[in-house]
PDB file of N, CA and C in Angstrom:
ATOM      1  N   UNK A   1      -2.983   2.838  21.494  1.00  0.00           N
ATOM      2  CA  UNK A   1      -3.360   2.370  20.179  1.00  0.00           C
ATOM      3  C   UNK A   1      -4.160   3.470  19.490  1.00  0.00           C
ATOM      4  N   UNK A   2      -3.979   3.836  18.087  1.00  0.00           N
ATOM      5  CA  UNK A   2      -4.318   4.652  17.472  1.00  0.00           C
ATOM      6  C   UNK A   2      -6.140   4.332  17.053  1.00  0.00           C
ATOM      7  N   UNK A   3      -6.992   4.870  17.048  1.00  0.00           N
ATOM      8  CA  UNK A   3      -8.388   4.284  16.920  1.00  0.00           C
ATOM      9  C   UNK A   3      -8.320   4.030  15.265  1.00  0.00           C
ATOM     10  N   UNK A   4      -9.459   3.481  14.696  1.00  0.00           N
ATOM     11  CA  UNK A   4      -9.570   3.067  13.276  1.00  0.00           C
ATOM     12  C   UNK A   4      -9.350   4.050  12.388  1.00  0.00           C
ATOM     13  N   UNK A   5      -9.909   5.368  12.910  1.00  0.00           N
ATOM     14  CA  UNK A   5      -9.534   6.342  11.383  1.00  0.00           C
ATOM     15  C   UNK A   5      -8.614   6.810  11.283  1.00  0.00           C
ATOM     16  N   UNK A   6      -7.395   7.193  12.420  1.00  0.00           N
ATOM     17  CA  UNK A   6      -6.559   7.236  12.139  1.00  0.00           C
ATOM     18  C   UNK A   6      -5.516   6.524  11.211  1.00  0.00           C
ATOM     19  N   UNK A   7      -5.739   4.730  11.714  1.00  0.00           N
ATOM     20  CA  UNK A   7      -5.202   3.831  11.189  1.00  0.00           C
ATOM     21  C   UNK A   7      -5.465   4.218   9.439  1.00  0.00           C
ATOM     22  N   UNK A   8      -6.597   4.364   9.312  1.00  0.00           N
ATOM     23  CA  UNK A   8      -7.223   4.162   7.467  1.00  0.00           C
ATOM     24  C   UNK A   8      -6.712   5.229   7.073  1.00  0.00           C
ATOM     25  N   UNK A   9      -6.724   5.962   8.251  1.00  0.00           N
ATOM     26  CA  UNK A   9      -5.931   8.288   6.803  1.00  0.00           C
ATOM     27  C   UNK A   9      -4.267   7.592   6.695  1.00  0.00           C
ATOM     28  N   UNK A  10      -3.807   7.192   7.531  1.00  0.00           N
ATOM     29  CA  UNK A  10      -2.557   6.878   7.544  1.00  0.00           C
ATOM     30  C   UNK A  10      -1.913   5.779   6.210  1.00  0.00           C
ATOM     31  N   UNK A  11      -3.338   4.359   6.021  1.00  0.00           N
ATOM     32  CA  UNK A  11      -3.193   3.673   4.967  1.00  0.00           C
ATOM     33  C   UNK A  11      -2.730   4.743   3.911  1.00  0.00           C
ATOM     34  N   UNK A  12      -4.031   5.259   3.743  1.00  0.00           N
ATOM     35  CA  UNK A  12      -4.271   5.961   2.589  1.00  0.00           C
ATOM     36  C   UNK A  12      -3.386   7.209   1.990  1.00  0.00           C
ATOM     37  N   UNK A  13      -2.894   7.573   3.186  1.00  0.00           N
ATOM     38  CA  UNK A  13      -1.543   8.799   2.870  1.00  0.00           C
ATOM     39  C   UNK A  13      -0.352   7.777   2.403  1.00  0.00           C
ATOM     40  N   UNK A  14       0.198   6.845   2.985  1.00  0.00           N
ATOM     41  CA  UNK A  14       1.022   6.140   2.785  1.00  0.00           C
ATOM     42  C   UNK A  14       0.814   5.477   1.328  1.00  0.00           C
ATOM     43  N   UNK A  15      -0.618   4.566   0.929  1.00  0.00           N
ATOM     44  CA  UNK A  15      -0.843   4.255  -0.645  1.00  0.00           C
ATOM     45  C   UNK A  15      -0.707   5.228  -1.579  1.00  0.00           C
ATOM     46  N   UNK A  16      -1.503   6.722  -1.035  1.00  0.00           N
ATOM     47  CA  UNK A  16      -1.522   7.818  -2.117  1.00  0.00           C
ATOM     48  C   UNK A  16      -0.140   7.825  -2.419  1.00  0.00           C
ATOM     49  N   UNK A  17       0.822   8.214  -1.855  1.00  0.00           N
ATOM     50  CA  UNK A  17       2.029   8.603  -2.198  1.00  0.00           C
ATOM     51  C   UNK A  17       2.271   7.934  -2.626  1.00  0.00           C
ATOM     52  N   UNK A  18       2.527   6.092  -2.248  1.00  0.00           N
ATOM     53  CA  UNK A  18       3.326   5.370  -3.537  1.00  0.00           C
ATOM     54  C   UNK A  18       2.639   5.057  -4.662  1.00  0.00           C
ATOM     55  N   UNK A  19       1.090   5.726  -4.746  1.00  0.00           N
ATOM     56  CA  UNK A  19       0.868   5.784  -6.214  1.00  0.00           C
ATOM     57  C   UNK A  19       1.186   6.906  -7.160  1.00  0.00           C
ATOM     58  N   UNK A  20       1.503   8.047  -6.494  1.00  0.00           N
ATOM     59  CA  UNK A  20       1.728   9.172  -6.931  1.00  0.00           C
ATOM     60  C   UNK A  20       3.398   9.075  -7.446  1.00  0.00           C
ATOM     61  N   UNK A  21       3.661   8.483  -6.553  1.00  0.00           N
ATOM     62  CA  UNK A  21       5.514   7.801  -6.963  1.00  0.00           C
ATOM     63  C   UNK A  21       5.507   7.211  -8.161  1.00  0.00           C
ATOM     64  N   UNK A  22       4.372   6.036  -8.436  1.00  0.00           N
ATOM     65  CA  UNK A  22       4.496   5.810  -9.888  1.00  0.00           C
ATOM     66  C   UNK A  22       4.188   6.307 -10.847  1.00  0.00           C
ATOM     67  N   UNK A  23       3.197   7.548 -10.491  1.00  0.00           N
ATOM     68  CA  UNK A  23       2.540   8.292 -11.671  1.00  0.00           C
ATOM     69  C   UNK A  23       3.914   8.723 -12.087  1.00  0.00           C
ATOM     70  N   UNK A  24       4.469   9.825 -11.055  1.00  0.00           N
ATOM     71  CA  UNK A  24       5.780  10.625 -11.823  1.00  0.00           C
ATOM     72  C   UNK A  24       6.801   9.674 -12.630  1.00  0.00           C
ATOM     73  N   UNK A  25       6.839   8.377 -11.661  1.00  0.00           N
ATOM     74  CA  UNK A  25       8.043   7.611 -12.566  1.00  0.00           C
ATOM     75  C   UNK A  25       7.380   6.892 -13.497  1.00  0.00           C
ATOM     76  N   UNK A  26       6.397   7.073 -14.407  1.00  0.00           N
ATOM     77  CA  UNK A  26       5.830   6.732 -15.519  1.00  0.00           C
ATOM     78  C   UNK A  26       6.323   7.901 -16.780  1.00  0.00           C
ATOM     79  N   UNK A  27       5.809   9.056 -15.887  1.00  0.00           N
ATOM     80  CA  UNK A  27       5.125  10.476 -16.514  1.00  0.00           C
ATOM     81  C   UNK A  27       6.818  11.155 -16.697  1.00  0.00           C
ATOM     82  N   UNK A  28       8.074  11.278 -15.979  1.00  0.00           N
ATOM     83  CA  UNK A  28       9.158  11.788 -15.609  1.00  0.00           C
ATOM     84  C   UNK A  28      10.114  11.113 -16.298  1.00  0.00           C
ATOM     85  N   UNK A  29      10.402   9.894 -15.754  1.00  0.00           N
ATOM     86  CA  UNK A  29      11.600   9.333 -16.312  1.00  0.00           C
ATOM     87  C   UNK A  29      11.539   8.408 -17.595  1.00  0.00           C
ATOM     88  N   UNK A  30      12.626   8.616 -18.765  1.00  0.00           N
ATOM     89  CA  UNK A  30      12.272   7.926 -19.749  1.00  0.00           C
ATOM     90  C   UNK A  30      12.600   6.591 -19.494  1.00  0.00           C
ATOM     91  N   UNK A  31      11.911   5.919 -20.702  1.00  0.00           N
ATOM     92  CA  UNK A  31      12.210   4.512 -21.006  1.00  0.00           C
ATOM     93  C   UNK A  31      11.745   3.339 -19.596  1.00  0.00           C
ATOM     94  N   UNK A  32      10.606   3.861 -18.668  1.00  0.00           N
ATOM     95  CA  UNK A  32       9.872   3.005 -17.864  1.00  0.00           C
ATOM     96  C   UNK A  32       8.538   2.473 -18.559  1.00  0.00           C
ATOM     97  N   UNK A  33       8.565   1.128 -18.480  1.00  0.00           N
ATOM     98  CA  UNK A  33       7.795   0.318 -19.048  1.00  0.00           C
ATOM     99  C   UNK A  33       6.202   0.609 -18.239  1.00  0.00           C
ATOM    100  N   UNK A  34       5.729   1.284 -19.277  1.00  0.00           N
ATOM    101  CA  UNK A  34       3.983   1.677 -19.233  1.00  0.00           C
ATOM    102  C   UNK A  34       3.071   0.556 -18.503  1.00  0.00           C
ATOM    103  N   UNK A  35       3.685  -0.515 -19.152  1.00  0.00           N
ATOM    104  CA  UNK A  35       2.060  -1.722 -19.134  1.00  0.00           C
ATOM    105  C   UNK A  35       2.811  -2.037 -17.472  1.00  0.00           C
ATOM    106  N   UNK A  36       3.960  -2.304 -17.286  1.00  0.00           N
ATOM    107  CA  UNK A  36       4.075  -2.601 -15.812  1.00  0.00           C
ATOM    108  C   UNK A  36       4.135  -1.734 -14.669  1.00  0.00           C
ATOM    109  N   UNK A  37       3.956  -0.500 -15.325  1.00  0.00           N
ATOM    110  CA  UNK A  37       3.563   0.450 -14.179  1.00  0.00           C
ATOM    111  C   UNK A  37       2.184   1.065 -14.047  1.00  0.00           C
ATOM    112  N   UNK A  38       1.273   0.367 -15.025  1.00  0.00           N
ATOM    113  CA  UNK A  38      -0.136   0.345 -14.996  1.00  0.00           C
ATOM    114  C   UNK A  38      -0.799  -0.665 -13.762  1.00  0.00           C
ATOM    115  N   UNK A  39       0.383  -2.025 -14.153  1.00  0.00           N
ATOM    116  CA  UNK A  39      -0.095  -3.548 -13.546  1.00  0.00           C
ATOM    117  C   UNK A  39       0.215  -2.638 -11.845  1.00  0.00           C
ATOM    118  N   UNK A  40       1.338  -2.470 -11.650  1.00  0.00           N
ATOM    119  CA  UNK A  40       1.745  -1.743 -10.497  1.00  0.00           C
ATOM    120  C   UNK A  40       0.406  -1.136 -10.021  1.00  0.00           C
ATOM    121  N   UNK A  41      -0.153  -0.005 -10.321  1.00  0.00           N
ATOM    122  CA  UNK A  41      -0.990   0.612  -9.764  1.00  0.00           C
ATOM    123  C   UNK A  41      -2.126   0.472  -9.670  1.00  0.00           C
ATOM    124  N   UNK A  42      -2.516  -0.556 -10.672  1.00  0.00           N
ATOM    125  CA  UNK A  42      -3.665  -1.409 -10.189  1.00  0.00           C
ATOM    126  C   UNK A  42      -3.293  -2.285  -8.634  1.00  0.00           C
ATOM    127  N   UNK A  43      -2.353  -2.876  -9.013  1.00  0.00           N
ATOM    128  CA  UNK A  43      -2.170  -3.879  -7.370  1.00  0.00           C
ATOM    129  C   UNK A  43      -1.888  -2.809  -6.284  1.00  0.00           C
ATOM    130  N   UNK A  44      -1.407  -1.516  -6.616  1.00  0.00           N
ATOM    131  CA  UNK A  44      -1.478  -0.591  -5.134  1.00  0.00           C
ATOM    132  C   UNK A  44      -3.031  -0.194  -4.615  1.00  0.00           C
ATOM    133  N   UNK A  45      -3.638  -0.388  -5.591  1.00  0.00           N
ATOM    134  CA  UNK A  45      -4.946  -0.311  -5.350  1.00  0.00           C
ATOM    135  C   UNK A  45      -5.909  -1.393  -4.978  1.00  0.00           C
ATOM    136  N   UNK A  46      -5.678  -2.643  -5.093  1.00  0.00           N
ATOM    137  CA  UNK A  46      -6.225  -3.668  -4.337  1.00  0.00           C
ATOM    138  C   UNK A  46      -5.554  -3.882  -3.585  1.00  0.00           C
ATOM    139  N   UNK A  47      -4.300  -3.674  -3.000  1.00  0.00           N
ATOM    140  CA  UNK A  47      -3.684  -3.150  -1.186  1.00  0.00           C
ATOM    141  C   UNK A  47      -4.204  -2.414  -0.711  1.00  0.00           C
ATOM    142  N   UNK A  48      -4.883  -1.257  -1.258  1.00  0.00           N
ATOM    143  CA  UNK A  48      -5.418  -0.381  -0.461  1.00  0.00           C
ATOM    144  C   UNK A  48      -6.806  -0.588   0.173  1.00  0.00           C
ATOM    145  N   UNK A  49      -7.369  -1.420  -0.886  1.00  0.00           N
ATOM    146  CA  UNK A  49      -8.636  -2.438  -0.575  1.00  0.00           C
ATOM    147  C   UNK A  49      -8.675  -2.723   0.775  1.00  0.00           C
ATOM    148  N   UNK A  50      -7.410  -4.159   0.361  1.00  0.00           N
ATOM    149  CA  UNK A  50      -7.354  -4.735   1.093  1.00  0.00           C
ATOM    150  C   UNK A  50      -7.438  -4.189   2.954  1.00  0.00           C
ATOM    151  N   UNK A  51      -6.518  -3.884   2.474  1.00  0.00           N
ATOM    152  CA  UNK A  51      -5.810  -3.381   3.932  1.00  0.00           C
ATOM    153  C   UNK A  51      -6.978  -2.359   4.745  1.00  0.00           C
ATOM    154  N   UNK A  52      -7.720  -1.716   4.284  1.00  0.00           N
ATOM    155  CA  UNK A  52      -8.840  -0.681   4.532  1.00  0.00           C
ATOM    156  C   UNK A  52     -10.250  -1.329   5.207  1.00  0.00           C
ATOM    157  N   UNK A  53     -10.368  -2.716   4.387  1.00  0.00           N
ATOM    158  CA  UNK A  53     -11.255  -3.336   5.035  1.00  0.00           C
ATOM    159  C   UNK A  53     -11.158  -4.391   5.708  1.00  0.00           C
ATOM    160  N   UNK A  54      -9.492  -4.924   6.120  1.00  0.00           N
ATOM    161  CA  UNK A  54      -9.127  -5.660   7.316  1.00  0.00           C
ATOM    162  C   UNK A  54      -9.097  -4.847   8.428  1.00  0.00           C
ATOM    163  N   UNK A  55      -8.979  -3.467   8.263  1.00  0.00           N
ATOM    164  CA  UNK A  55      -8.771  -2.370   9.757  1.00  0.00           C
ATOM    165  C   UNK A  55     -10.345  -2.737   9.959  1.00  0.00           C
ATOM    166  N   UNK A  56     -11.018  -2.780   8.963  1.00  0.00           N
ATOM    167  CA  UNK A  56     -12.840  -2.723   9.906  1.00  0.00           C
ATOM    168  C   UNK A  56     -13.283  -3.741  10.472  1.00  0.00           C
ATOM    169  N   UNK A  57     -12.494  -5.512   9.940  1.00  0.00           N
ATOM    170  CA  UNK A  57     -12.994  -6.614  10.567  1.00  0.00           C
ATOM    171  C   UNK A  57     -11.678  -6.854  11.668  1.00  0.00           C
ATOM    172  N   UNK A  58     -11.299  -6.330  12.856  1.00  0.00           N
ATOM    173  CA  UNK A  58     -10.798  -7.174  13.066  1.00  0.00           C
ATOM    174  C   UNK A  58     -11.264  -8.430  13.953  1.00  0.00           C
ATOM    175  N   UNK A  59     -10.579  -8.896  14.727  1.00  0.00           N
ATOM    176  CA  UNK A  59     -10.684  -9.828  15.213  1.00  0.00           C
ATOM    177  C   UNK A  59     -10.993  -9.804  16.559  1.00  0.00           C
ATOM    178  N   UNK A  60     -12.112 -10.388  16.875  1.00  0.00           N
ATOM    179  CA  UNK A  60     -12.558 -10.009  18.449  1.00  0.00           C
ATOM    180  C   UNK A  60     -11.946 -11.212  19.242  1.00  0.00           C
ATOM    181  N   UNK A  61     -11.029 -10.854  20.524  1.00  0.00           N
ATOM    182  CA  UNK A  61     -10.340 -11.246  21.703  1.00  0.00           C
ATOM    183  C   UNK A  61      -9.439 -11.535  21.621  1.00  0.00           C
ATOM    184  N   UNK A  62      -8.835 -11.222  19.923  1.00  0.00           N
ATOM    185  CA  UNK A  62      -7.001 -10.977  19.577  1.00  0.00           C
ATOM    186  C   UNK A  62      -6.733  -9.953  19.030  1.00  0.00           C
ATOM    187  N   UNK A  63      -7.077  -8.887  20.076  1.00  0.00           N
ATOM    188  CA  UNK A  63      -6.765  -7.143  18.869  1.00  0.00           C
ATOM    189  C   UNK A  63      -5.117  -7.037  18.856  1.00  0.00           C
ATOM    190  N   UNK A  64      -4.478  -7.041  20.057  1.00  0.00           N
ATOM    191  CA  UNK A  64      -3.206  -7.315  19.684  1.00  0.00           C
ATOM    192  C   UNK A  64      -2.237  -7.616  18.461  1.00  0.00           C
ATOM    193  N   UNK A  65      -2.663  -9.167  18.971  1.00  0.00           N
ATOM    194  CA  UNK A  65      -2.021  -9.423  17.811  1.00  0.00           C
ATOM    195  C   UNK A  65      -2.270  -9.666  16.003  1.00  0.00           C
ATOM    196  N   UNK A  66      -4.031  -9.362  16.016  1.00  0.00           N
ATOM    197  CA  UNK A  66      -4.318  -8.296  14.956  1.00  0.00           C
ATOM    198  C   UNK A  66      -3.860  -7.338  14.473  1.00  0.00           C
ATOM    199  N   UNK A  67      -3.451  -6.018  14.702  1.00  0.00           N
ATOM    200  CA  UNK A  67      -2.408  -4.961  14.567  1.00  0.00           C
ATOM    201  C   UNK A  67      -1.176  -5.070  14.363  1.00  0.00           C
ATOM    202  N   UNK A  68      -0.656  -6.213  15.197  1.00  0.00           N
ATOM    203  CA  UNK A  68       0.703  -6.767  15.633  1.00  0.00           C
ATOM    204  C   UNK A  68       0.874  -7.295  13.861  1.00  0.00           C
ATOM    205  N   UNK A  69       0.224  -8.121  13.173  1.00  0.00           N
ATOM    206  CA  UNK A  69       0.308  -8.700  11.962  1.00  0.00           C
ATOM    207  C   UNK A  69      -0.527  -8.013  11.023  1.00  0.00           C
ATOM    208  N   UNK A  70      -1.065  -6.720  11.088  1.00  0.00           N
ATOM    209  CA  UNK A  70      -1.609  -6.267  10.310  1.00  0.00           C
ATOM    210  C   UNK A  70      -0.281  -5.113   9.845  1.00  0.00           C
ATOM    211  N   UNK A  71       0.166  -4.423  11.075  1.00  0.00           N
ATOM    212  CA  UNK A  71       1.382  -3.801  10.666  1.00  0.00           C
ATOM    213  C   UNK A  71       2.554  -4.306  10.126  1.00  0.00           C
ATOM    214  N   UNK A  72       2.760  -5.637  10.098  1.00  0.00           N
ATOM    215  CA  UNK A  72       3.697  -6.956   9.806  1.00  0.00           C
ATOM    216  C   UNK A  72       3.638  -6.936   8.252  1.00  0.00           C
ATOM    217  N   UNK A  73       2.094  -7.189   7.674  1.00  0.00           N
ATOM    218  CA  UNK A  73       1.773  -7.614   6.396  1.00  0.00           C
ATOM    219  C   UNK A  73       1.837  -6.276   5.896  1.00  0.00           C
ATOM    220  N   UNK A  74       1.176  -5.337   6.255  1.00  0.00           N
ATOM    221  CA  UNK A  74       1.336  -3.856   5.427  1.00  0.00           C
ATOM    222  C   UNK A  74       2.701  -3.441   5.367  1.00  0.00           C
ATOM    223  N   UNK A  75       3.588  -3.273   6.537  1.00  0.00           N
ATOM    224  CA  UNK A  75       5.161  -2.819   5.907  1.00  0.00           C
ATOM    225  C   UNK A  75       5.605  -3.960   5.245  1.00  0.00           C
ATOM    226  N   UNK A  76       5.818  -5.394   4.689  1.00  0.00           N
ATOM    227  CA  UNK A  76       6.259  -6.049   3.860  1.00  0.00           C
ATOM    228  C   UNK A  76       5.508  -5.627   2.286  1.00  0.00           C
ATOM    229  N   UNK A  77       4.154  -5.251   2.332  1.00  0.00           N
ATOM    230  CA  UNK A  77       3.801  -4.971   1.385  1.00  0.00           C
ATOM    231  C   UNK A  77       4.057  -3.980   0.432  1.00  0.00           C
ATOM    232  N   UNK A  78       4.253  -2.605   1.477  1.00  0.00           N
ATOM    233  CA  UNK A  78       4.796  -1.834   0.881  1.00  0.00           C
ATOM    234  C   UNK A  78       6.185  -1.570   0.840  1.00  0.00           C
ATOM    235  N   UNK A  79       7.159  -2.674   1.541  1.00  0.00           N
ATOM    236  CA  UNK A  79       8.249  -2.648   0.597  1.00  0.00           C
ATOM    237  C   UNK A  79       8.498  -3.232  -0.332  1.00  0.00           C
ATOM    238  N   UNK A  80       7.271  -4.254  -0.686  1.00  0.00           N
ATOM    239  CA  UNK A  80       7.607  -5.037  -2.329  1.00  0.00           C
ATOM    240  C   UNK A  80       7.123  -3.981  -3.161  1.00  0.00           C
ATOM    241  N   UNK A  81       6.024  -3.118  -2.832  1.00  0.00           N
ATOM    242  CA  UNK A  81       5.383  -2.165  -3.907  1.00  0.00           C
ATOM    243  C   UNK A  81       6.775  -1.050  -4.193  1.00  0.00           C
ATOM    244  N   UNK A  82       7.757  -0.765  -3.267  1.00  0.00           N
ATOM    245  CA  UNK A  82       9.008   0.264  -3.195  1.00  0.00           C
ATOM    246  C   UNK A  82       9.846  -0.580  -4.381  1.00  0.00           C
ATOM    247  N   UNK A  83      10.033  -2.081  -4.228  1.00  0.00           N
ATOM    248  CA  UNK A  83      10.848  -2.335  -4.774  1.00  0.00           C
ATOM    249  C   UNK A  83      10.594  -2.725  -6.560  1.00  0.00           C
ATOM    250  N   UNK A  84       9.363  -2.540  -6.038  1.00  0.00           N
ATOM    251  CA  UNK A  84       8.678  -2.611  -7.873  1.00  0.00           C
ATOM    252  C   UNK A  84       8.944  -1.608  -8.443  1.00  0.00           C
ATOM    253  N   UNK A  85       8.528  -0.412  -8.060  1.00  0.00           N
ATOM    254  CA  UNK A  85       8.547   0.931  -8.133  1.00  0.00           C
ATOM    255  C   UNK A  85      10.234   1.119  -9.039  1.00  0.00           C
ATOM    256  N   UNK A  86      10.714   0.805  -8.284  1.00  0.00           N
ATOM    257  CA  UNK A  86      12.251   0.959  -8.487  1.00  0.00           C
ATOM    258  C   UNK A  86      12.896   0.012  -9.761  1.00  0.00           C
ATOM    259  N   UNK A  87      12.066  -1.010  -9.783  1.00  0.00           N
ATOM    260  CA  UNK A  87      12.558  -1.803 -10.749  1.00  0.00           C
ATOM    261  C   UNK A  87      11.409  -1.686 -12.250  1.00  0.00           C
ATOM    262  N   UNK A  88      10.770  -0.621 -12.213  1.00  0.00           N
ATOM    263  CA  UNK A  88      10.096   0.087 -13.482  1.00  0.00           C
ATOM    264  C   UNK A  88      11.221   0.369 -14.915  1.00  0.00           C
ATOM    265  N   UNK A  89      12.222   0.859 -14.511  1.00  0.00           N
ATOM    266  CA  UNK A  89      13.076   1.311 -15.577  1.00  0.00           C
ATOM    267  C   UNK A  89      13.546  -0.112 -16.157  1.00  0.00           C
TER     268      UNK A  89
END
């Protein structure tokens, strides 16, 4: 098992980029709607919250399956944030 800071650089490389994904597809491609790729990157940013300060509480005498559903909820999350992303134009 990877210790906590690893876990959090890893959040955070993984959020940076899909916010940086929306900057360009704001900033790059025409005719993507501004106000919903604002709303977008506000909510990548209360995931990043989120998720940053569930790695610090977890759960004492179920680390398992803490991780087990913490990695569960974070890759579903960030494939709805992929599929937002995509549905900007």
């Amino acid at each position: 098992m990877a210790s906590r800071r690893e876990l959090k650089k890893n959040v955070n490389y993984i959020i940076g980029e899909l916010f940086s994904e929306c900057v360009v597809s704001v900033n790059c491609i025409p005719g993507t709607d501004k106000t919903k790729a604002d709303e977008l990157m506000l909510n990548i940013l209360k995931v990043q919250d989120d998720f940053i300060s569930r790695i610090s509480h977890t759960e004492p005498g179920n680390v398992k399956g803490f991780y087990r559903n913490f990695r569960k909820d974070f890759n579903a999350k960030v494939n709805d944030i992929i599929d937002a992303i995509g549905k900007l134009n």
